[in-house]
N, C-alpha and C. Protein backbone atom coordinates (compact mmCIF):
# COMPACT_ATOMS: atom_id res chain seq x y z
N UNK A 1 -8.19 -22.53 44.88
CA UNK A 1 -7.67 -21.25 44.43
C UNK A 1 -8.86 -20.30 44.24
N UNK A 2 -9.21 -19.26 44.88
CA UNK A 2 -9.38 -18.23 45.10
C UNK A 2 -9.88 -17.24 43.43
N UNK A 3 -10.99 -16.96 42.71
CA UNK A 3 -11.26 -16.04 41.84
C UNK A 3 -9.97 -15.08 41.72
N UNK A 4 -9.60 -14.51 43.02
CA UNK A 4 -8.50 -13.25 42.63
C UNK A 4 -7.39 -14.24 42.79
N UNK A 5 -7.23 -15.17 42.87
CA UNK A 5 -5.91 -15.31 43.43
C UNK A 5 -5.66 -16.34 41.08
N UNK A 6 -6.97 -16.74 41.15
CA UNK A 6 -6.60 -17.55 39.71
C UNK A 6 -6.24 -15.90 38.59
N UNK A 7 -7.17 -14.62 38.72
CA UNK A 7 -6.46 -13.42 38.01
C UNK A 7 -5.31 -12.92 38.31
N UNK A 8 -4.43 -13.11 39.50
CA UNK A 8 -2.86 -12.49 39.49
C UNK A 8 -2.31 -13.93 38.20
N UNK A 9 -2.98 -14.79 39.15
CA UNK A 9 -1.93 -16.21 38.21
C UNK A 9 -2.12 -15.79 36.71
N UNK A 10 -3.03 -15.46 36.23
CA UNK A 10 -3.16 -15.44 34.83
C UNK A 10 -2.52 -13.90 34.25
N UNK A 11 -2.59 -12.78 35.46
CA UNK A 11 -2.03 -11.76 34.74
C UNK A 11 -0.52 -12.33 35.19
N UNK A 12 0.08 -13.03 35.73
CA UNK A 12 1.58 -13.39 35.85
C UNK A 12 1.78 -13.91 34.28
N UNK A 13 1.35 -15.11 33.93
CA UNK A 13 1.36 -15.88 33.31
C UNK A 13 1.24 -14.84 31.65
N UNK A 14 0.59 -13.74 31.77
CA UNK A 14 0.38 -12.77 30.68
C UNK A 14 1.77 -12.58 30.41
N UNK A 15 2.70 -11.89 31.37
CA UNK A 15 3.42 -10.83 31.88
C UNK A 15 4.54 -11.93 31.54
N UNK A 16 4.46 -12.93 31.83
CA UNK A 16 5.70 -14.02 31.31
C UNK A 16 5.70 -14.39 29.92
N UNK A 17 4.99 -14.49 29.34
CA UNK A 17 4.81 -15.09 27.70
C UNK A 17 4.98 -13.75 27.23
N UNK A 18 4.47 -12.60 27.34
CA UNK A 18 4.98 -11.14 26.83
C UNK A 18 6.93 -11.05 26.48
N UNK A 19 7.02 -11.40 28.35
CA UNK A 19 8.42 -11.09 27.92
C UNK A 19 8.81 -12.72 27.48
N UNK A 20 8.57 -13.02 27.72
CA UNK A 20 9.22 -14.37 26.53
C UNK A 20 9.03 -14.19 24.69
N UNK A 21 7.91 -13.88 24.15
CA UNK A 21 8.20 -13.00 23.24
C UNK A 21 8.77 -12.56 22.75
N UNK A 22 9.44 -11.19 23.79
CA UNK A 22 9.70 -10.69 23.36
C UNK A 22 11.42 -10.43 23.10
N UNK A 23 11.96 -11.89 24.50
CA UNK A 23 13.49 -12.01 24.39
C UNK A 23 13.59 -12.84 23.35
N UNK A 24 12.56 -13.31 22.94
CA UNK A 24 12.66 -14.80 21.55
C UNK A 24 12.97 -13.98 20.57
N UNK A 25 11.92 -12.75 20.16
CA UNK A 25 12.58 -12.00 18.79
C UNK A 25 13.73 -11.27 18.66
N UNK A 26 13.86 -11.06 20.26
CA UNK A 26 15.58 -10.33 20.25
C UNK A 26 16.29 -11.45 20.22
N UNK A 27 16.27 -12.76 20.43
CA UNK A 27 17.52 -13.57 20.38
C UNK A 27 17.31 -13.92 19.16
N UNK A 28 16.76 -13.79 18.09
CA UNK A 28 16.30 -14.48 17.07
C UNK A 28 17.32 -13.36 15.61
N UNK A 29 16.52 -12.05 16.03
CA UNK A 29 17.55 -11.10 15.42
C UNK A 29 18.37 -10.50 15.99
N UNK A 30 19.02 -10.89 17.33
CA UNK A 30 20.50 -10.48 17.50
C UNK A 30 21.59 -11.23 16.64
N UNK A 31 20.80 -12.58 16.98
CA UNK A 31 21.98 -13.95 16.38
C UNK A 31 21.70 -14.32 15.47
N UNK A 32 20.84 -13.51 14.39
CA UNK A 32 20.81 -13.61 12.86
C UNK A 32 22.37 -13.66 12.09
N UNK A 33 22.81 -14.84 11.33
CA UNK A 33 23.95 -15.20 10.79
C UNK A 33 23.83 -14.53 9.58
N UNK A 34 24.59 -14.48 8.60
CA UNK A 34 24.86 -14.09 7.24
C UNK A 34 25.01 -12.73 7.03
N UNK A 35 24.51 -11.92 7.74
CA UNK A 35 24.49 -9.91 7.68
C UNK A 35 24.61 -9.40 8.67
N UNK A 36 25.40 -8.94 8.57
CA UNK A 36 26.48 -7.98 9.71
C UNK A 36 25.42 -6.67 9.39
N UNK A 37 25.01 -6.36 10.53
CA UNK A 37 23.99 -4.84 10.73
C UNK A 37 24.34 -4.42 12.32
N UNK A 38 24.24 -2.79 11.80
CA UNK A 38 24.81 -1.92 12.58
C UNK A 38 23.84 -0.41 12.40
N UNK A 39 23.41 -0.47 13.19
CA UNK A 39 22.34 0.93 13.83
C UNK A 39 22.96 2.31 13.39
N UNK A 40 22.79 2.80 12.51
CA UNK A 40 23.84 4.26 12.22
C UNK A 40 22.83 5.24 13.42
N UNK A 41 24.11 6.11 13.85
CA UNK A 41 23.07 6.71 14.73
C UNK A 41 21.84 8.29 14.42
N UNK A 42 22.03 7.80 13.04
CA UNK A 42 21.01 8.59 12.59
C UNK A 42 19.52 8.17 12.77
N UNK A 43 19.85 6.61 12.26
CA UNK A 43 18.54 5.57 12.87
C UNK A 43 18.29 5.67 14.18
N UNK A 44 19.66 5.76 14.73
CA UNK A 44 18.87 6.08 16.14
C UNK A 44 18.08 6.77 17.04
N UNK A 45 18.68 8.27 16.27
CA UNK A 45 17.21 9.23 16.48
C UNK A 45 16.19 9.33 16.13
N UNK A 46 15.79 8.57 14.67
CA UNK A 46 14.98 8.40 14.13
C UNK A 46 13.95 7.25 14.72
N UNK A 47 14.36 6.28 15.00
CA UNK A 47 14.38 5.16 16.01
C UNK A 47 13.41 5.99 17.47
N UNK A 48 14.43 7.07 18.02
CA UNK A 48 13.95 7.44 19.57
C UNK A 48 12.69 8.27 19.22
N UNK A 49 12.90 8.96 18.36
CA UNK A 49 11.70 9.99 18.50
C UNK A 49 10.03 9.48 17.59
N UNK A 50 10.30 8.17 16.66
CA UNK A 50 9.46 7.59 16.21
C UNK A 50 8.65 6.23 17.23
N UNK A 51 9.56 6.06 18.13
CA UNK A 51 9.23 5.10 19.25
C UNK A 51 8.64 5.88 20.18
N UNK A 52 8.55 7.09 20.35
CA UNK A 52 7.93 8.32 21.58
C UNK A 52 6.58 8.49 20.65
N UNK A 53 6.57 8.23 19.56
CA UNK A 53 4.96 9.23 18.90
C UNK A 53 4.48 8.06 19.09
N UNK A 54 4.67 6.84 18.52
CA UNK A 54 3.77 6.09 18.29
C UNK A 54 3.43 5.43 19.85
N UNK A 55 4.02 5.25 20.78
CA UNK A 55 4.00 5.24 21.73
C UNK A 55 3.18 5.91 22.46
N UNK A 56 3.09 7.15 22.32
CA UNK A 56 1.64 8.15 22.60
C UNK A 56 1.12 7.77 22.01
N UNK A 57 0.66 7.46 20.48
CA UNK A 57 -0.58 7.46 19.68
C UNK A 57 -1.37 6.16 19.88
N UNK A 58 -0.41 5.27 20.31
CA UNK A 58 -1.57 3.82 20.70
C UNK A 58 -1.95 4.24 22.22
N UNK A 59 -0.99 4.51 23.13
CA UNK A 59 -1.63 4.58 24.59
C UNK A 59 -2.64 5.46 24.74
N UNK A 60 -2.57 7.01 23.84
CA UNK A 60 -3.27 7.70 24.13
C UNK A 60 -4.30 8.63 23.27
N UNK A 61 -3.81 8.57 21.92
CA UNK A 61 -4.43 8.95 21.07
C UNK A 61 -5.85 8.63 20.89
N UNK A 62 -7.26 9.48 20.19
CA UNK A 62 -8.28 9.29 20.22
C UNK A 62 -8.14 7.88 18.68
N UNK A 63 -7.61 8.16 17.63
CA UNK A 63 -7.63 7.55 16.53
C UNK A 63 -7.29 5.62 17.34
N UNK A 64 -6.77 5.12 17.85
CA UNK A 64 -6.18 4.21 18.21
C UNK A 64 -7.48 3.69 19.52
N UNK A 65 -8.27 4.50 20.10
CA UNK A 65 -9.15 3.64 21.04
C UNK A 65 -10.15 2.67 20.59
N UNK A 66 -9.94 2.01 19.41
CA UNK A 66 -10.92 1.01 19.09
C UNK A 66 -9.70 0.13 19.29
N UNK A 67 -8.79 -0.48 19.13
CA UNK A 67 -7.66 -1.30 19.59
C UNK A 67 -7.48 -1.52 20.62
N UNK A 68 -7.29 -0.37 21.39
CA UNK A 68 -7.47 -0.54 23.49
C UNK A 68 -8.66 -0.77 24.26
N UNK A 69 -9.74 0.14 23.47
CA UNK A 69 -10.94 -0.09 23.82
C UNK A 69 -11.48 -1.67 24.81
N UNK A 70 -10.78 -2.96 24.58
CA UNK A 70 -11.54 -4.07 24.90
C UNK A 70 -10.41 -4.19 26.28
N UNK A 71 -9.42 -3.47 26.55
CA UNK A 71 -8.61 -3.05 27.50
C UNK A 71 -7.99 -2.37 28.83
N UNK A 72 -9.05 -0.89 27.78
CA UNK A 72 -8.39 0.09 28.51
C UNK A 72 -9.85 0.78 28.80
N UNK A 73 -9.65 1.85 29.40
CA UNK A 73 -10.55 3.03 29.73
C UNK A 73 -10.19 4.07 29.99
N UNK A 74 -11.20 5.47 29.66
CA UNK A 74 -10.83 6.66 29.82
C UNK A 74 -10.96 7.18 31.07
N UNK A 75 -10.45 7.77 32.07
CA UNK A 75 -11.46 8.01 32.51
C UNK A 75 -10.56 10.23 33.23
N UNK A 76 -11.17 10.36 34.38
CA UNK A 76 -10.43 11.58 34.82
C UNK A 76 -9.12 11.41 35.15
N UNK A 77 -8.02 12.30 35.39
CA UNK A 77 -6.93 12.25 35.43
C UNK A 77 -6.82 12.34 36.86
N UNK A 78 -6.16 11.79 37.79
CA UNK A 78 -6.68 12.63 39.26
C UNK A 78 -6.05 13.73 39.69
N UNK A 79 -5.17 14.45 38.73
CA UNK A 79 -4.61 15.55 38.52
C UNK A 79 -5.85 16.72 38.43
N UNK A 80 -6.99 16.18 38.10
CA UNK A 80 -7.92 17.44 37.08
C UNK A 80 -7.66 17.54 36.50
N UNK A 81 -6.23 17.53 35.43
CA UNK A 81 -5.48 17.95 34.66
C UNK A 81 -6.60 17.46 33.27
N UNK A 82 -7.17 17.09 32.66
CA UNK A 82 -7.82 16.24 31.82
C UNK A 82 -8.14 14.76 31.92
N UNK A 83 -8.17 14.05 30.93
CA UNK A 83 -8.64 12.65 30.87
C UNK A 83 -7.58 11.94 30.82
N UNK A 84 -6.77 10.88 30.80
CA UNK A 84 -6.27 9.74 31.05
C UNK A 84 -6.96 8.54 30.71
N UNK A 85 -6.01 7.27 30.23
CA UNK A 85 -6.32 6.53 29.64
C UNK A 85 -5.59 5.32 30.66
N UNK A 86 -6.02 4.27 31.17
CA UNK A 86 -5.99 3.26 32.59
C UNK A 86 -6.19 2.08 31.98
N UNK A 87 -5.74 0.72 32.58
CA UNK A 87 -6.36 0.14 31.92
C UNK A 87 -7.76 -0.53 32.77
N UNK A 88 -8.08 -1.76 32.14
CA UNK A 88 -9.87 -2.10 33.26
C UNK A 88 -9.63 -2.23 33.99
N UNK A 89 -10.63 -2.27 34.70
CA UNK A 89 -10.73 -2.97 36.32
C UNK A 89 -10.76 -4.69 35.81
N UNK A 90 -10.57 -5.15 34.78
CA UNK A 90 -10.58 -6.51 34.39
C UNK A 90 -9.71 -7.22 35.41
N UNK A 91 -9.52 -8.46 35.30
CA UNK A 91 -8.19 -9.31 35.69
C UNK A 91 -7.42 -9.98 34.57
N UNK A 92 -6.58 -10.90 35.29
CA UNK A 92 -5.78 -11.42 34.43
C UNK A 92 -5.40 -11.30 32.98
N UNK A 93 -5.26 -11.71 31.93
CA UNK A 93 -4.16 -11.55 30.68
C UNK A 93 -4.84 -9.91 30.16
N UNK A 94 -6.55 -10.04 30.14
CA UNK A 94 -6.32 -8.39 29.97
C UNK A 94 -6.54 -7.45 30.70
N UNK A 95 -6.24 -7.63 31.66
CA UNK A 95 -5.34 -6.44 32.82
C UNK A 95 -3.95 -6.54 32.46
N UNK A 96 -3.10 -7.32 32.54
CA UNK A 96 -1.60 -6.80 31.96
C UNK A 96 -1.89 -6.36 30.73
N UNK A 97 -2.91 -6.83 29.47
CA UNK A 97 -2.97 -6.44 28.66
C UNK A 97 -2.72 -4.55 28.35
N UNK A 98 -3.79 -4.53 29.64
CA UNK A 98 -4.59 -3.03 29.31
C UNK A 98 -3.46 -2.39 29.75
N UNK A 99 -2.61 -2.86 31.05
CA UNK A 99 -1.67 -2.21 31.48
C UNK A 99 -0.10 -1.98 30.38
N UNK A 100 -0.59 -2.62 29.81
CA UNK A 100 0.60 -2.54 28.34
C UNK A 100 0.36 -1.01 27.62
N UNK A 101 -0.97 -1.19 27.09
CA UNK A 101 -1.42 -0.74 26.13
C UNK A 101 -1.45 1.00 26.94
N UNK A 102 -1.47 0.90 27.66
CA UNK A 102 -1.80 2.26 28.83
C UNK A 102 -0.56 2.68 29.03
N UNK A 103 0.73 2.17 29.01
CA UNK A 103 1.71 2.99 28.82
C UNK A 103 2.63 3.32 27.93
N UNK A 104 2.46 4.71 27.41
CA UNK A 104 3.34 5.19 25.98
C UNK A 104 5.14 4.39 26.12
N UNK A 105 5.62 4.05 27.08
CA UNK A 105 6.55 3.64 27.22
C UNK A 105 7.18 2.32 27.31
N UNK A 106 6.15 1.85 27.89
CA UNK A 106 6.02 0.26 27.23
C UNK A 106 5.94 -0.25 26.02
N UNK A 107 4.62 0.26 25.67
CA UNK A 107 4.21 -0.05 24.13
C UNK A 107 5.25 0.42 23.17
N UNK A 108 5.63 1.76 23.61
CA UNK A 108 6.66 2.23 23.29
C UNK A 108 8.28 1.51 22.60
N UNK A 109 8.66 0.40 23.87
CA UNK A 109 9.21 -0.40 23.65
C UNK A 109 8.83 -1.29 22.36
N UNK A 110 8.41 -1.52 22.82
CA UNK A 110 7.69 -3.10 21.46
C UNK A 110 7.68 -2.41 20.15
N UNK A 111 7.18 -1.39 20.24
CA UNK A 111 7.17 -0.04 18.63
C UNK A 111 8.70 -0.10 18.15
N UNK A 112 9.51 -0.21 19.37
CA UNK A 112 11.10 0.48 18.99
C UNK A 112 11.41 -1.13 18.75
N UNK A 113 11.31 -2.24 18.81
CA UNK A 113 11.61 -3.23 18.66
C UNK A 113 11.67 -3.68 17.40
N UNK A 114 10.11 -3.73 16.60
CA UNK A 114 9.39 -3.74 15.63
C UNK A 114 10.11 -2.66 14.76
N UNK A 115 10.40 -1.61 14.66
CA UNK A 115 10.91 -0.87 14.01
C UNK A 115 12.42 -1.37 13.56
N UNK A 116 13.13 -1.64 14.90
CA UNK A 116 14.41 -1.99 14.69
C UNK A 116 14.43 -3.17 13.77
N UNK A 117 13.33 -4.28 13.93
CA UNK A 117 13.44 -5.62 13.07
C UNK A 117 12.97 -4.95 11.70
N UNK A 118 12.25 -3.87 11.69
CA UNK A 118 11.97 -4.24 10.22
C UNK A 118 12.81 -3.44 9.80
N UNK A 119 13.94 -2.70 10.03
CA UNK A 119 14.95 -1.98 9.48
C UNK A 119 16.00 -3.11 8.99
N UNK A 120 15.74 -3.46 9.73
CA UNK A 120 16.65 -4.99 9.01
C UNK A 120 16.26 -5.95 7.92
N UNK A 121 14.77 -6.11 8.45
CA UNK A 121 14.10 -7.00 7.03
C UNK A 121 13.98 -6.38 5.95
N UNK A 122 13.16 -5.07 6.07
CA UNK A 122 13.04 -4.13 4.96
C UNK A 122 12.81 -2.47 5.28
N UNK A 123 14.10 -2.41 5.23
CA UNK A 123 14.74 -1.08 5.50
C UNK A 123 14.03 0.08 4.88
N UNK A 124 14.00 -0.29 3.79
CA UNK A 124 13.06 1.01 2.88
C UNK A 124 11.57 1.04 3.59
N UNK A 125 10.92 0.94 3.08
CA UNK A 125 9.67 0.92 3.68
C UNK A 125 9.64 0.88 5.11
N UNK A 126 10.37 0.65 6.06
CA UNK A 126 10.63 1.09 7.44
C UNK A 126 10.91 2.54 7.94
N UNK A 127 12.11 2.73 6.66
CA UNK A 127 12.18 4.02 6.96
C UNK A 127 11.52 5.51 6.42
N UNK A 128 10.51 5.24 5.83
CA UNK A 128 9.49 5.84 5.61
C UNK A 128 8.80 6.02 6.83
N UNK A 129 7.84 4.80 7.34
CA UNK A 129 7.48 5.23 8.32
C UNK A 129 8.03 5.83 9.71
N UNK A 130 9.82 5.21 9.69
CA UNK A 130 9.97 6.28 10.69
C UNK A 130 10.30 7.67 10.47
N UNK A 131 10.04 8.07 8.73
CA UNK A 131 10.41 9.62 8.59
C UNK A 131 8.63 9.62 9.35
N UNK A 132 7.60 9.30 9.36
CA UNK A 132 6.55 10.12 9.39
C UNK A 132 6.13 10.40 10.67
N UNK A 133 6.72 9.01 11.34
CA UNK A 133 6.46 8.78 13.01
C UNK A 133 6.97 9.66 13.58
N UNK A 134 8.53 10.00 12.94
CA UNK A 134 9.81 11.02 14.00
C UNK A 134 9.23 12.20 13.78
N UNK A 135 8.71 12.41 12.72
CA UNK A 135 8.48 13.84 12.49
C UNK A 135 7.21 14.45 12.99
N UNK A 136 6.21 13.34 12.88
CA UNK A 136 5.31 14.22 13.98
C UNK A 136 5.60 13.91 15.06
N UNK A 137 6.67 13.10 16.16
CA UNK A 137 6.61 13.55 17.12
C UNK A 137 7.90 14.74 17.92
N UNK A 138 8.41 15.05 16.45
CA UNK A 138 9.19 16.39 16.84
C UNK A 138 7.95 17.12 16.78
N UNK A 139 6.74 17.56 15.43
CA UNK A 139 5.70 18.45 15.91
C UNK A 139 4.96 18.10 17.31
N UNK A 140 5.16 17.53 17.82
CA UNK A 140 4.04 17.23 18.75
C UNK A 140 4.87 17.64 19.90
N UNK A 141 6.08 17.55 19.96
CA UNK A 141 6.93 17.97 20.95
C UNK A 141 6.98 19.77 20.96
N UNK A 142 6.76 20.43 18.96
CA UNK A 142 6.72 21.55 19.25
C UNK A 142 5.40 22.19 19.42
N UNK A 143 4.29 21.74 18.94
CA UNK A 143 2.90 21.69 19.80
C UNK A 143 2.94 21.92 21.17
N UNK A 144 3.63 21.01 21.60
CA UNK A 144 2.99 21.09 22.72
C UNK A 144 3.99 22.05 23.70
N UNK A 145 5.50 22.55 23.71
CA UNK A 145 5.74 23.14 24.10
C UNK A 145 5.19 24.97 24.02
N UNK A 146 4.83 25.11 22.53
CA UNK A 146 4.06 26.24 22.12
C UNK A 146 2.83 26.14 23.02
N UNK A 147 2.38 25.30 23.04
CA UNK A 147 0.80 25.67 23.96
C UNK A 147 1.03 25.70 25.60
N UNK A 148 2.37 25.04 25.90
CA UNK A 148 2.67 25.37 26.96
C UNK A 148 3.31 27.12 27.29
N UNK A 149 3.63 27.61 26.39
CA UNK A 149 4.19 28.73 26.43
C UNK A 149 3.04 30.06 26.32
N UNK A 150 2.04 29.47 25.55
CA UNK A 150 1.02 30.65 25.12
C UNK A 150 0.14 30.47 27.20
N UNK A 151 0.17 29.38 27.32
CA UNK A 151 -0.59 29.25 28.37
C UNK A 151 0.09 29.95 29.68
N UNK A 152 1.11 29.44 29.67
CA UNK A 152 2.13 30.50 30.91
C UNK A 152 1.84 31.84 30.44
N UNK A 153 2.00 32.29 29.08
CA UNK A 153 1.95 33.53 29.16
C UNK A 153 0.97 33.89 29.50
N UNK A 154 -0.65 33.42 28.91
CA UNK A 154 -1.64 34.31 29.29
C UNK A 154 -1.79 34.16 30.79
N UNK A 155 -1.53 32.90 31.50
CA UNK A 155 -1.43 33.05 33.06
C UNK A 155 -0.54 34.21 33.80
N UNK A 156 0.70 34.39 33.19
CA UNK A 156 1.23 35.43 33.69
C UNK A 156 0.47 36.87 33.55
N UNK A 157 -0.24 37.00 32.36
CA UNK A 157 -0.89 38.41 32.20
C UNK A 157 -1.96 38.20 32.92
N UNK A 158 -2.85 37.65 33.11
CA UNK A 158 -3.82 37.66 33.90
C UNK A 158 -3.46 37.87 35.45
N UNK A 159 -2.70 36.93 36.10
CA UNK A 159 -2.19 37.55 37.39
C UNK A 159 -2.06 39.10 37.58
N UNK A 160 -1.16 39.54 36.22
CA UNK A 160 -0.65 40.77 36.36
C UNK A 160 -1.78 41.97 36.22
N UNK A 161 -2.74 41.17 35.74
CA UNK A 161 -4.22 41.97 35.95
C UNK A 161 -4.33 42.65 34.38
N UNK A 162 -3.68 42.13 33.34
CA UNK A 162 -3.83 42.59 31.53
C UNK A 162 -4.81 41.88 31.15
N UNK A 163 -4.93 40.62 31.78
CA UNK A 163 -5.98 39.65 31.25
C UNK A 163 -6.01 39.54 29.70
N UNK A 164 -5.47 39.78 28.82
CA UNK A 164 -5.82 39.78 27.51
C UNK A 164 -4.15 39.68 26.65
């Protein structure tokens, strides 16, 4: 066996125990006996929009790159658009690793998972943090549409030759 061929095996082998994981804690608290629980769908927004921040804030946030750091890397976007966050050129368990950690939507998942279990174990203190999670990522949603808007605009005046 082959150097690259033993790193797919081991990033397979990552990529299988992940999701084994992660159907173990869902079968574990789906088929929890004794308490009947039910998602109000207030949790659920609270739930969606606290699973979107934190989801950005590990994949991409500056505060969170000592965690990805042994993972991931920064590097250009090939947009130009700015920097981007990839994971190594490593192999196996941390290359799927990095490739976890590198997408807000993945990680994302596992956040919304974790959230959902501990709303069940301990609801209070869960839902604290998802008042703080949801709520900055409604600001961050209005951040960032505001800076999208100031930016169209001054692009539009500048075309139009106001520049200012």
């Amino acid at each position: 066996m082959t150097v690259e061929e033993k790193a797919k095996t081991q990033q397979r082998a990552t990529y299988v125990t992940l999701i084994g994981i992660f159907t173990t804690l869902l079968s574990l608290f789906s088929l929890k006996k004794g308490r009947q629980w039910q998602l109000k769908p207030f949790d659920l927004v609270l739930l969606s929009l606290a699973s979107y921040r934190a989801g950005h804030l590990i994949a991409f946030d500056k505060v969170t790159e000592p965690l990805r750091q042994p993972f991931t890397k920064v590097q250009q976007d090939p947009s130009g658009a700015g920097d981007t966050v990839v994971p190594k050129e490593d192999s196996g368990a941390k290359k799927a690793l990095g490739e976890l950690l590198a997408c807000p939507t993945c990680v994302g998942t596992w956040v919304a998972a974790f959230l959902t279990y501990g709303l069940m174990l301990v609801p209070g203190p869960t839902r604290v943090l998802l008042a703080i999670l949801s709520s900055t990522g409604v600001a961050e949603w209005l951040h960032s549409s505001n800076e999208a808007l100031k930016w169209n605009g001054q692009l539009a005046r500048n075309r139009a030759g106001s520049g200012s």
